[in-house]
PDB file of N, CA and C in Angstrom:
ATOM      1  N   UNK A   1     -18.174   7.117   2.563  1.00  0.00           N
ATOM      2  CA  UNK A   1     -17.165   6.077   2.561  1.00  0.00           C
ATOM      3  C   UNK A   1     -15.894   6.594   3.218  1.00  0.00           C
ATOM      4  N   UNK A   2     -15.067   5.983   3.488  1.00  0.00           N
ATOM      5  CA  UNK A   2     -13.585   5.895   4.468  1.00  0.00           C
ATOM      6  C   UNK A   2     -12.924   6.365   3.763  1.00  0.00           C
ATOM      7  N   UNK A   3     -12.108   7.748   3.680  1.00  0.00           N
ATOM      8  CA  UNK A   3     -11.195   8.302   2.701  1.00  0.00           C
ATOM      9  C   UNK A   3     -10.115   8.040   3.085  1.00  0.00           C
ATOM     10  N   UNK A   4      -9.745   6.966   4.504  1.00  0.00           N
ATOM     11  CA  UNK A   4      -8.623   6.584   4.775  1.00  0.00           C
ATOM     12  C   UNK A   4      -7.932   5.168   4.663  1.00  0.00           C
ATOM     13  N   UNK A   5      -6.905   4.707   5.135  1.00  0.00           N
ATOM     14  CA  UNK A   5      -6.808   3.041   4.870  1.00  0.00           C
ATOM     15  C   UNK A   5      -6.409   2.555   6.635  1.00  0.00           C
ATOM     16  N   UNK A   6      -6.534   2.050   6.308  1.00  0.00           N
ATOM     17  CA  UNK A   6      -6.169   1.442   7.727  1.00  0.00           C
ATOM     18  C   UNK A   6      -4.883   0.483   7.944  1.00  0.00           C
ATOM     19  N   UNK A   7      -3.958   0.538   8.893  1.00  0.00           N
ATOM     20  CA  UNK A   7      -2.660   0.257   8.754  1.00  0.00           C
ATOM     21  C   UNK A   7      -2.426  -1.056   9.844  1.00  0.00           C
ATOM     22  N   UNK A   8      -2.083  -2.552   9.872  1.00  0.00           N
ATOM     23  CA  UNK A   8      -2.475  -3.360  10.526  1.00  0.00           C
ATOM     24  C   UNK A   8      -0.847  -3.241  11.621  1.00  0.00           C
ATOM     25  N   UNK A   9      -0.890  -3.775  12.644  1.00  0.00           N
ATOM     26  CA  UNK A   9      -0.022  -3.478  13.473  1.00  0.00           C
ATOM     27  C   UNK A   9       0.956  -4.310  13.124  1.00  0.00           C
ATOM     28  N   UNK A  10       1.131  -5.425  12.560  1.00  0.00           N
ATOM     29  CA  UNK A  10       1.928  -5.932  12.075  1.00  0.00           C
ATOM     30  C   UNK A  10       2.686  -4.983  10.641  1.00  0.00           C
ATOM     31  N   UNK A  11       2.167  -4.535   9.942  1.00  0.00           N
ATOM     32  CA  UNK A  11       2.341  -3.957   8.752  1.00  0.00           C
ATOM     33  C   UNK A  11       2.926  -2.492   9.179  1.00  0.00           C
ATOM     34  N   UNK A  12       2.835  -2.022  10.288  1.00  0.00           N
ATOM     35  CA  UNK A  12       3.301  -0.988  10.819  1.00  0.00           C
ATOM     36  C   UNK A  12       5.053  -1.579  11.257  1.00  0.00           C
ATOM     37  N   UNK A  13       4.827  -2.344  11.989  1.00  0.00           N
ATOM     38  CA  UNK A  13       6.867  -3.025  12.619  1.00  0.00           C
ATOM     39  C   UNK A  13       7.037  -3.266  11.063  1.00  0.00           C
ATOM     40  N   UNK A  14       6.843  -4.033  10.236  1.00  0.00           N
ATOM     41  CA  UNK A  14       7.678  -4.196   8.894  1.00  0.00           C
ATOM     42  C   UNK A  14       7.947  -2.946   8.573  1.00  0.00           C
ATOM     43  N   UNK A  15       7.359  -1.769   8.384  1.00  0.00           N
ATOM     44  CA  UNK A  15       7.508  -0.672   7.411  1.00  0.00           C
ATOM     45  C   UNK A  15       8.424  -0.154   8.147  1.00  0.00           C
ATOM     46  N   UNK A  16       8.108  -0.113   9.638  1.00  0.00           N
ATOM     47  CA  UNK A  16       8.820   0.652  10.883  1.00  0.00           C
ATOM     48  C   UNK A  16      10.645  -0.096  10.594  1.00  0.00           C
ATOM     49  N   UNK A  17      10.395  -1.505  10.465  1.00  0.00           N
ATOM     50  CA  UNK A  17      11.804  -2.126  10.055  1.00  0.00           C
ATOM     51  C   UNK A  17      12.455  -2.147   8.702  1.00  0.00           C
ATOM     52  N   UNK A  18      12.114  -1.504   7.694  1.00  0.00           N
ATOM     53  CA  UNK A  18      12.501  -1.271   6.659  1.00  0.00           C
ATOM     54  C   UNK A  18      13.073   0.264   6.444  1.00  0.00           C
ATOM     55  N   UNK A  19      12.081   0.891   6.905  1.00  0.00           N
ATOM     56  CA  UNK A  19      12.297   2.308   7.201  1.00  0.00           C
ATOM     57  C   UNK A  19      13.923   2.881   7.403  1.00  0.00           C
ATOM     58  N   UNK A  20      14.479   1.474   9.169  1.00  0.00           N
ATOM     59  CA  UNK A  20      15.656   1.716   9.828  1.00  0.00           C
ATOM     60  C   UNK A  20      16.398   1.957   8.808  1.00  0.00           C
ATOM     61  N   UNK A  21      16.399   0.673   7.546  1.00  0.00           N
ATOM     62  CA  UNK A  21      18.098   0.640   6.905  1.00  0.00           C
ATOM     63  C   UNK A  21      17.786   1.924   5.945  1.00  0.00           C
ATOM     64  N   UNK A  22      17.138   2.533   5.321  1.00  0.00           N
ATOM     65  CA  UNK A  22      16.624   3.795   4.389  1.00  0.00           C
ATOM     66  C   UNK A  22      17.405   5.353   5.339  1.00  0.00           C
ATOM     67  N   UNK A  23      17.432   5.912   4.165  1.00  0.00           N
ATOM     68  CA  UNK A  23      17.848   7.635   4.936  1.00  0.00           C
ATOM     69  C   UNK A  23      16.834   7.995   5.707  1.00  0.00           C
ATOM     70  N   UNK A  24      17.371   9.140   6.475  1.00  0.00           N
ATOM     71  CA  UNK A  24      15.985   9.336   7.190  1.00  0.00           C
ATOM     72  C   UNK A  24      15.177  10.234   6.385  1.00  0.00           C
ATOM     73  N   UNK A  25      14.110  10.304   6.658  1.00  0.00           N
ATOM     74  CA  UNK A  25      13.501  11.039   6.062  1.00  0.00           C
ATOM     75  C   UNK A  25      12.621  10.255   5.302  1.00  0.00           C
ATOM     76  N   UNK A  26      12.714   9.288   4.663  1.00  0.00           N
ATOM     77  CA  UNK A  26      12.169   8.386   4.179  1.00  0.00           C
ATOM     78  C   UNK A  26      10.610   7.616   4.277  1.00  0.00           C
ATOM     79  N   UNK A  27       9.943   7.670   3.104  1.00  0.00           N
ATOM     80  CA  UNK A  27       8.617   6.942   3.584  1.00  0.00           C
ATOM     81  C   UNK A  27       8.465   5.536   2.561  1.00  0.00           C
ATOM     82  N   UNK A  28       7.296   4.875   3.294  1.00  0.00           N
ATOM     83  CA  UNK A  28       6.688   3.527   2.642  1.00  0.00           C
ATOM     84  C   UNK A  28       5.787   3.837   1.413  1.00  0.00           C
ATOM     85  N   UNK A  29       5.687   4.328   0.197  1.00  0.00           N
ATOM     86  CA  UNK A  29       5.154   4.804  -0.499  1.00  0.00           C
ATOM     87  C   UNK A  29       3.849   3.562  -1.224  1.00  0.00           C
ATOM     88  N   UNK A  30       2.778   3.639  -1.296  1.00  0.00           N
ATOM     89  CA  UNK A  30       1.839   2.869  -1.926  1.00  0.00           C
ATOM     90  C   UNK A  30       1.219   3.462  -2.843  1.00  0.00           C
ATOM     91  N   UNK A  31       1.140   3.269  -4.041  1.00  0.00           N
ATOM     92  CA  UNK A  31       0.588   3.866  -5.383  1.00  0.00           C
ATOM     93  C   UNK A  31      -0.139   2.619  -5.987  1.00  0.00           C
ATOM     94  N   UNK A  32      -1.002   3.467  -6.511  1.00  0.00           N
ATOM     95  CA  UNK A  32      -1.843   2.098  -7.506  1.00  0.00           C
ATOM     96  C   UNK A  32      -1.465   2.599  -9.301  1.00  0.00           C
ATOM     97  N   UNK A  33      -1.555   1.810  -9.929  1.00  0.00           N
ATOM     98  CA  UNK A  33      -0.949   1.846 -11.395  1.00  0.00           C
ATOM     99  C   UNK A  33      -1.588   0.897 -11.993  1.00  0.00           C
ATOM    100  N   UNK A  34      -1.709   1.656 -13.560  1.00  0.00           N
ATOM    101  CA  UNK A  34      -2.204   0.351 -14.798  1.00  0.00           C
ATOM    102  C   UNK A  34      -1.712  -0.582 -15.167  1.00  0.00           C
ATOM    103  N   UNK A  35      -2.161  -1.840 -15.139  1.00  0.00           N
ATOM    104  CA  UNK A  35      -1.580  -3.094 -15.377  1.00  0.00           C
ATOM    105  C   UNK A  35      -1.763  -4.009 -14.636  1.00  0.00           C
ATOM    106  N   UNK A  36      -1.430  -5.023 -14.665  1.00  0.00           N
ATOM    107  CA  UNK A  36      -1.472  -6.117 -14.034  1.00  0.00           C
ATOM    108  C   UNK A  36      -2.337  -7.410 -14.448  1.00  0.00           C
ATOM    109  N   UNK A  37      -2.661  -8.256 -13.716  1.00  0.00           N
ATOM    110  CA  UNK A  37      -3.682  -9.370 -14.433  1.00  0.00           C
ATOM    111  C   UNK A  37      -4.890  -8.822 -14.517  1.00  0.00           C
ATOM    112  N   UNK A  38      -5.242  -7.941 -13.529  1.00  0.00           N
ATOM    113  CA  UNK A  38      -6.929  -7.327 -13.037  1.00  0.00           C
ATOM    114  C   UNK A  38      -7.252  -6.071 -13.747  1.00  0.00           C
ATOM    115  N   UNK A  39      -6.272  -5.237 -14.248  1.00  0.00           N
ATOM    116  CA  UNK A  39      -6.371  -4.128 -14.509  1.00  0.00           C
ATOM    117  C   UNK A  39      -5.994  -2.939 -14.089  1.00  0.00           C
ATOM    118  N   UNK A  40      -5.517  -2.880 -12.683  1.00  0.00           N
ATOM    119  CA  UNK A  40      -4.960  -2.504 -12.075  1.00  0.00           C
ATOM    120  C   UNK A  40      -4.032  -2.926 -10.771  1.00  0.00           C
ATOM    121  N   UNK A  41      -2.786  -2.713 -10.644  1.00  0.00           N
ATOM    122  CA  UNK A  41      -1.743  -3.227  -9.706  1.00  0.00           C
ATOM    123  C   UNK A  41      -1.599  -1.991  -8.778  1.00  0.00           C
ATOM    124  N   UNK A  42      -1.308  -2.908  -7.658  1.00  0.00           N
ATOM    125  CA  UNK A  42      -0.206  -2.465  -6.075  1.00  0.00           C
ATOM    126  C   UNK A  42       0.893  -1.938  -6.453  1.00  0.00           C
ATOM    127  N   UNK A  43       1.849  -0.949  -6.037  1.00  0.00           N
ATOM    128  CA  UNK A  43       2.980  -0.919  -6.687  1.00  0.00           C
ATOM    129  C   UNK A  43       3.349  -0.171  -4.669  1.00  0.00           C
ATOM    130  N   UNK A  44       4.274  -0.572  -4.019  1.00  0.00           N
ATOM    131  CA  UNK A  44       5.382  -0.333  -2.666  1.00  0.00           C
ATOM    132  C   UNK A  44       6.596  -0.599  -2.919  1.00  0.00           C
ATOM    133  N   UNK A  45       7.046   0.891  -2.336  1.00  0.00           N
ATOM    134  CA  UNK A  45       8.517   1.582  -2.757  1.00  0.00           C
ATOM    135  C   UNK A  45       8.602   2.551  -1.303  1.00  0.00           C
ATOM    136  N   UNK A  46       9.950   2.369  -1.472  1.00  0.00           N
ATOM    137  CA  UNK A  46      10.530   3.275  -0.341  1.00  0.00           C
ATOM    138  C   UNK A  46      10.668   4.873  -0.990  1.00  0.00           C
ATOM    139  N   UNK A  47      10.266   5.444  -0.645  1.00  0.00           N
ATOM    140  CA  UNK A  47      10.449   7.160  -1.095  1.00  0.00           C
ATOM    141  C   UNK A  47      10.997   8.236  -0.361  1.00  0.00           C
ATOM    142  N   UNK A  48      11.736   8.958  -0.862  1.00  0.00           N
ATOM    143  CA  UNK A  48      12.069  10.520   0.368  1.00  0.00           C
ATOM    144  C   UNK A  48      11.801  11.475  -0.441  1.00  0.00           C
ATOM    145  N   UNK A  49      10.310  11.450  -1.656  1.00  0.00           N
ATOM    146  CA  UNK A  49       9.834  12.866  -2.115  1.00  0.00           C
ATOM    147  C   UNK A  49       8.277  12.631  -1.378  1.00  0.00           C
ATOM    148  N   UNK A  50       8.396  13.794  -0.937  1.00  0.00           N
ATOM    149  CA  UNK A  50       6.256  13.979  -0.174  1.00  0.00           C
ATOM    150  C   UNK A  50       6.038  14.886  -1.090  1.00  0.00           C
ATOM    151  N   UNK A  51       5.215  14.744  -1.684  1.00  0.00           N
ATOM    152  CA  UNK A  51       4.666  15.287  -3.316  1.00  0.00           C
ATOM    153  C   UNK A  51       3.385  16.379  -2.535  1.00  0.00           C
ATOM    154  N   UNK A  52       3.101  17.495  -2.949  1.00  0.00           N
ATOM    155  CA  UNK A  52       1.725  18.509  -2.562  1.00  0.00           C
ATOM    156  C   UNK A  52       0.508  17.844  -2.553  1.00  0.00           C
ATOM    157  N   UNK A  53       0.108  16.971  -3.298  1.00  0.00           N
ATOM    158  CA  UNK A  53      -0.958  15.611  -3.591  1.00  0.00           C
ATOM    159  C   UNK A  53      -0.951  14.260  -2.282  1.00  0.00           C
ATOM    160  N   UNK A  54       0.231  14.472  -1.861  1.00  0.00           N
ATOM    161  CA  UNK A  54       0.149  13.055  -1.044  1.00  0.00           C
ATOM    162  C   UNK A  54      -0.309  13.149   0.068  1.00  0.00           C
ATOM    163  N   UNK A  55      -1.077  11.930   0.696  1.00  0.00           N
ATOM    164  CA  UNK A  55      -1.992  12.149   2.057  1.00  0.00           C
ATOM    165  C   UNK A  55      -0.679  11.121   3.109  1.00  0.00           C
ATOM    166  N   UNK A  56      -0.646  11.365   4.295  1.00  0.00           N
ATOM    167  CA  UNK A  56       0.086  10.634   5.307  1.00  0.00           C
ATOM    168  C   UNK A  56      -0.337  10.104   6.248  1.00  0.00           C
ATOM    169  N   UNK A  57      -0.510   9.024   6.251  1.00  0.00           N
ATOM    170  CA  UNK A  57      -0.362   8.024   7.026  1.00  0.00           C
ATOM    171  C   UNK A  57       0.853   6.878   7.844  1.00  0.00           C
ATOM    172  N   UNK A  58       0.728   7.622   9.225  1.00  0.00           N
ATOM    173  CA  UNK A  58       2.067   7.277  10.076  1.00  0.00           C
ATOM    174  C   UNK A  58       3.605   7.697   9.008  1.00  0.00           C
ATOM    175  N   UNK A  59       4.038   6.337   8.571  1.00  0.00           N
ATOM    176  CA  UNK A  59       5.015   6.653   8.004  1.00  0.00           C
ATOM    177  C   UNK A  59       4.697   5.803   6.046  1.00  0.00           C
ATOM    178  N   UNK A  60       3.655   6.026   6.150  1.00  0.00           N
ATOM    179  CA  UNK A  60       3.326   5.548   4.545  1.00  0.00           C
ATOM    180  C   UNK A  60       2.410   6.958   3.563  1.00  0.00           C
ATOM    181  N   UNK A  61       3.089   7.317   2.760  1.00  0.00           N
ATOM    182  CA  UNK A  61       2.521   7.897   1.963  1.00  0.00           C
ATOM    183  C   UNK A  61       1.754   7.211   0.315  1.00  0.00           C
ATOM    184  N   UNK A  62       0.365   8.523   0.559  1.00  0.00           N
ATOM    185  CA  UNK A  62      -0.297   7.903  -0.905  1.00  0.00           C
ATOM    186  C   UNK A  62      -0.558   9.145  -1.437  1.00  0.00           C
ATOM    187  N   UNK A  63      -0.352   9.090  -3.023  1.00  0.00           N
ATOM    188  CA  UNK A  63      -0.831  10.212  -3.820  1.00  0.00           C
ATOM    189  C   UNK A  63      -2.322  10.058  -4.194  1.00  0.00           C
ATOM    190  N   UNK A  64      -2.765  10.970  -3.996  1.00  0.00           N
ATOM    191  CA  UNK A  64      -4.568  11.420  -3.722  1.00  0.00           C
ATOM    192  C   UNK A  64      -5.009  10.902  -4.752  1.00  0.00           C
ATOM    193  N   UNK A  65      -5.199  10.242  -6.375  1.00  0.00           N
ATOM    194  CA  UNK A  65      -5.272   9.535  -7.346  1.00  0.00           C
ATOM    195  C   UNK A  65      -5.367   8.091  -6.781  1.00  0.00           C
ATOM    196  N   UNK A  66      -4.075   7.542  -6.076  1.00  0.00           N
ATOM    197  CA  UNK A  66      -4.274   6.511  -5.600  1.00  0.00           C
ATOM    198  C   UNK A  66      -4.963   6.161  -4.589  1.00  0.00           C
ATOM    199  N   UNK A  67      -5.432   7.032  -3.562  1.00  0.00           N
ATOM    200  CA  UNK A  67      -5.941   6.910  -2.551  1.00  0.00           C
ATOM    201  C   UNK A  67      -6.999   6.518  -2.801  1.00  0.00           C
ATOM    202  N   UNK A  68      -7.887   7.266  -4.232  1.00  0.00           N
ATOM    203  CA  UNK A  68      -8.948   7.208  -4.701  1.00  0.00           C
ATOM    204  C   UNK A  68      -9.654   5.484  -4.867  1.00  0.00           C
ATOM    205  N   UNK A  69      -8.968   4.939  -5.152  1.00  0.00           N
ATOM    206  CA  UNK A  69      -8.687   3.606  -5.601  1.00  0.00           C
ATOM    207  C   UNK A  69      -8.750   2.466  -4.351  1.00  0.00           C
ATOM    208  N   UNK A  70      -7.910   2.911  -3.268  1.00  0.00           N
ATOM    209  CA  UNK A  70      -8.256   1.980  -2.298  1.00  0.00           C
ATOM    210  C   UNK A  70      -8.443   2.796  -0.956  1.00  0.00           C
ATOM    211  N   UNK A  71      -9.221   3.919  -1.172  1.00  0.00           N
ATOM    212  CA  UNK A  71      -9.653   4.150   0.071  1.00  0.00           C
ATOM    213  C   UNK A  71     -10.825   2.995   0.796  1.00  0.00           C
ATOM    214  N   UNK A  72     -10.470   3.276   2.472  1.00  0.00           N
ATOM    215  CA  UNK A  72     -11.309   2.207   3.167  1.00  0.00           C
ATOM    216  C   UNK A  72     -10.521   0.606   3.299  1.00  0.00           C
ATOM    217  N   UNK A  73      -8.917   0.793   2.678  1.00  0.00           N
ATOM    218  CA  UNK A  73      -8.669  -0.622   2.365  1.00  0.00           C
ATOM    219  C   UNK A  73      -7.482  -0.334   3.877  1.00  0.00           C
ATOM    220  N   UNK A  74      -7.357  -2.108   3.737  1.00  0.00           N
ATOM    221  CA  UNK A  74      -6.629  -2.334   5.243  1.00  0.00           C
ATOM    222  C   UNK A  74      -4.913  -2.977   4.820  1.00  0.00           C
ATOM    223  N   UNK A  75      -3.972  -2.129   4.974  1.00  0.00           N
ATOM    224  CA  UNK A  75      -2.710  -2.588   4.629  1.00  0.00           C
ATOM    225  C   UNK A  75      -2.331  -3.824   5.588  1.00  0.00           C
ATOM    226  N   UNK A  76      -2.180  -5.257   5.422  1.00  0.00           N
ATOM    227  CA  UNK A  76      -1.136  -6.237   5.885  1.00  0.00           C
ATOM    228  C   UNK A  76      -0.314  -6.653   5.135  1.00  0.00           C
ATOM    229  N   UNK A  77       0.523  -7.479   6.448  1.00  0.00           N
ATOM    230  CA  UNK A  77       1.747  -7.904   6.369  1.00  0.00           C
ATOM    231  C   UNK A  77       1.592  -9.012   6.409  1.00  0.00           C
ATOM    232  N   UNK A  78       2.175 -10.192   5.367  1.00  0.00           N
ATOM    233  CA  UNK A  78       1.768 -11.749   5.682  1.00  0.00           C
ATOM    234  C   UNK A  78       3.579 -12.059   5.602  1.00  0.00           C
ATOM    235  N   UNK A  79       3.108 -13.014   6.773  1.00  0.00           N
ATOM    236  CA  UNK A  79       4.607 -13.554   7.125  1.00  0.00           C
ATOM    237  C   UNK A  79       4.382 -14.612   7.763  1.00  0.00           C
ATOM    238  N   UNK A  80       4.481 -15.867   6.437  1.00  0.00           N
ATOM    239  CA  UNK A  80       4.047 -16.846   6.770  1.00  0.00           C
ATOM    240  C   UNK A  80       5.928 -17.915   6.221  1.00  0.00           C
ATOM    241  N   UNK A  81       5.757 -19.174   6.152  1.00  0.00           N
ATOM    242  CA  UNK A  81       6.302 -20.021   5.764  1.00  0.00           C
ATOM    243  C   UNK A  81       7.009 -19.843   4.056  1.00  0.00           C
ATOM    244  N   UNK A  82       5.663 -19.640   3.241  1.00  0.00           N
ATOM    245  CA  UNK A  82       5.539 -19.571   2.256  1.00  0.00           C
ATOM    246  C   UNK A  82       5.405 -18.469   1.628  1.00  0.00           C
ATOM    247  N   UNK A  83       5.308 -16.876   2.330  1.00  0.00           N
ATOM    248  CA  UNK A  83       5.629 -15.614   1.819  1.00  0.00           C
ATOM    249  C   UNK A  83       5.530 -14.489   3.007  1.00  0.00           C
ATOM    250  N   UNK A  84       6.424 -13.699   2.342  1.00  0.00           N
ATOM    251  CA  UNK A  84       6.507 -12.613   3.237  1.00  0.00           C
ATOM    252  C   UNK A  84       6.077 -11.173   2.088  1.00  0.00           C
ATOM    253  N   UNK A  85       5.076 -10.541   2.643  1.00  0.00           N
ATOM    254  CA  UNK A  85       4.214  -9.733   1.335  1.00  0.00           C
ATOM    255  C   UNK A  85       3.717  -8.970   1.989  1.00  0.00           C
ATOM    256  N   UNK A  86       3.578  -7.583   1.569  1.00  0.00           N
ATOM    257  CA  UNK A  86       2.513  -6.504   2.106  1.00  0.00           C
ATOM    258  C   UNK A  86       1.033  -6.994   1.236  1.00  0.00           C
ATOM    259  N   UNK A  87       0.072  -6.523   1.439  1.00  0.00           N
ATOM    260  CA  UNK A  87      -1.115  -6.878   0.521  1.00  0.00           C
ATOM    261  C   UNK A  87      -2.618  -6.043   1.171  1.00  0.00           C
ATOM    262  N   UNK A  88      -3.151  -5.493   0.091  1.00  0.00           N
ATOM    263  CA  UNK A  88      -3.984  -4.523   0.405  1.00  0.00           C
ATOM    264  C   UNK A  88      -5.431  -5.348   0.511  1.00  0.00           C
ATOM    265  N   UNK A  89      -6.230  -5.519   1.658  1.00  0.00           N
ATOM    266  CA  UNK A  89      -7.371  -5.985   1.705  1.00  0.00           C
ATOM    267  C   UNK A  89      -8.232  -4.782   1.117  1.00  0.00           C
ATOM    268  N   UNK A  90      -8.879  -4.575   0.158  1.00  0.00           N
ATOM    269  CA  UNK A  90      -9.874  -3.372  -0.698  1.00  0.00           C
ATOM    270  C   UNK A  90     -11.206  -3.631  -0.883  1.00  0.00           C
ATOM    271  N   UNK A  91     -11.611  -2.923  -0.331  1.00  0.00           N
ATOM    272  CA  UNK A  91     -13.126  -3.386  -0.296  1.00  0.00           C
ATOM    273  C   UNK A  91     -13.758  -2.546  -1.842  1.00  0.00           C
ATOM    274  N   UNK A  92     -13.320  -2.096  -2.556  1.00  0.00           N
ATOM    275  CA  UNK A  92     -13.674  -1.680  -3.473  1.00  0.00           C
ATOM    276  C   UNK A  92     -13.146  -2.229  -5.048  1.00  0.00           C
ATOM    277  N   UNK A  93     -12.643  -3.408  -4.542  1.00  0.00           N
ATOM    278  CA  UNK A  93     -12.154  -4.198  -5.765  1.00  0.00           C
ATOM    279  C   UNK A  93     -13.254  -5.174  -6.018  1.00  0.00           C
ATOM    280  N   UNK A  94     -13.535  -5.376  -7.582  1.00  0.00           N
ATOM    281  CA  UNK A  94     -14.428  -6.305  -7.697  1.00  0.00           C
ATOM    282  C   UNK A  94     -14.025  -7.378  -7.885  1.00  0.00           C
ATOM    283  N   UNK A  95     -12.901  -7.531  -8.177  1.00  0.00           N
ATOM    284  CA  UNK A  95     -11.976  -9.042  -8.547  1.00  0.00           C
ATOM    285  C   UNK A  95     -10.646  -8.602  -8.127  1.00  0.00           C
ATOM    286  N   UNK A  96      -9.774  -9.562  -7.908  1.00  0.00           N
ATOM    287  CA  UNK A  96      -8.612  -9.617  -7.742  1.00  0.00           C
ATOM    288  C   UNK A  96      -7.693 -10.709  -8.429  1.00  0.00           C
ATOM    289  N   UNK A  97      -6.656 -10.850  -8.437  1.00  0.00           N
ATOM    290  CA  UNK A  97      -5.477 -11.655  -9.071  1.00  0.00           C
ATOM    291  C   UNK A  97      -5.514 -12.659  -8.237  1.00  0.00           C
ATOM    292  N   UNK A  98      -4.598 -13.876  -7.957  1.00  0.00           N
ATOM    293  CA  UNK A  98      -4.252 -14.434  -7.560  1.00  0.00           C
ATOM    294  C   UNK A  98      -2.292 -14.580  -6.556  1.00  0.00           C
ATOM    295  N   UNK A  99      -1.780 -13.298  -7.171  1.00  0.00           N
ATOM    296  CA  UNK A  99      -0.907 -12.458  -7.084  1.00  0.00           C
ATOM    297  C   UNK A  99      -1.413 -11.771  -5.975  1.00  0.00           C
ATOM    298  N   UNK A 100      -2.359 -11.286  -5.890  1.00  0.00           N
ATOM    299  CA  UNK A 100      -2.724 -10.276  -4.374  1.00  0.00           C
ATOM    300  C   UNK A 100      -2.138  -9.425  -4.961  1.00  0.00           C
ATOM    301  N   UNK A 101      -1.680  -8.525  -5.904  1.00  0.00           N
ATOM    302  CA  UNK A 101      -1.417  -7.484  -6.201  1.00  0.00           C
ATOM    303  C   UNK A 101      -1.966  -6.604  -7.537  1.00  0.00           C
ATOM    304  N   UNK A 102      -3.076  -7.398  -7.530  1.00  0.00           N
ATOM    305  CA  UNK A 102      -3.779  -6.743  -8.849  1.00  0.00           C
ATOM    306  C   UNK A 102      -5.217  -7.315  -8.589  1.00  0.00           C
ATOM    307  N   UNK A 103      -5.935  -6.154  -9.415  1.00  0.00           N
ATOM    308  CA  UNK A 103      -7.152  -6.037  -8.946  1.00  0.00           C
ATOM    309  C   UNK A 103      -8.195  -5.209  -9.649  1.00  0.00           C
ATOM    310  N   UNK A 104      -9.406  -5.283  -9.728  1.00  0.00           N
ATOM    311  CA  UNK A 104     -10.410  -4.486 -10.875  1.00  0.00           C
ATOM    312  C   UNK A 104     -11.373  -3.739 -10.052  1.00  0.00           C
ATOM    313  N   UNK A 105     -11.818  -2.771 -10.972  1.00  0.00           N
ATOM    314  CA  UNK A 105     -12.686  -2.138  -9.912  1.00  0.00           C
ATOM    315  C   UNK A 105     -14.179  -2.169 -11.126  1.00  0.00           C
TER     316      UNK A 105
END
């Protein structure tokens, strides 16, 4: 299986434009955490600690726990009318929320 995620080109200019107003040094941090409707939630934060555990991707970091969780998954950016949202397509979720940010395995 894909121990990596895949980063959509759109989802790259948002992070790339969020990044600007942040210190430098700064990354797009994606962690997965307990809770949510599914059992487990999305959690994206801006960060300037790179932890010994964390894997890198462009300018998004994941701690190797979380990676575990949605490796193989495809980060977008929806920027529509009605929301503007990062959201992890996971092929290893068996259900998901309706939130797009929670999810079961």
């Amino acid at each position: 299986m894909n121990t990596n995620i895949e980063i959509s080109k759109k989802a790259k200019e948002e992070i790339n434009n969020l990044l600007l107003d942040e210190n430098k040094g700064s990354f797009f941090r994606i962690s997965v955490e307990g809770g949510g409707c599914s059992g487990f939630k999305y959690n994206f934060t801006i960060d300037k600690t790179f932890n010994p555990d964390d894997k890198k991707f462009d300018n998004v970091i994941i701690d190797q726990i979380s990676l575990e969780y949605i490796k193989g998954s495809i980060l977008e950016y929806n920027d529509t009318l009605i929301e503007k949202s990062f959201k992890i397509i996971n092929p290893n979720a068996k259900s998901s929320c309706g939130c797009g940010t929670s999810f079961s395995l």
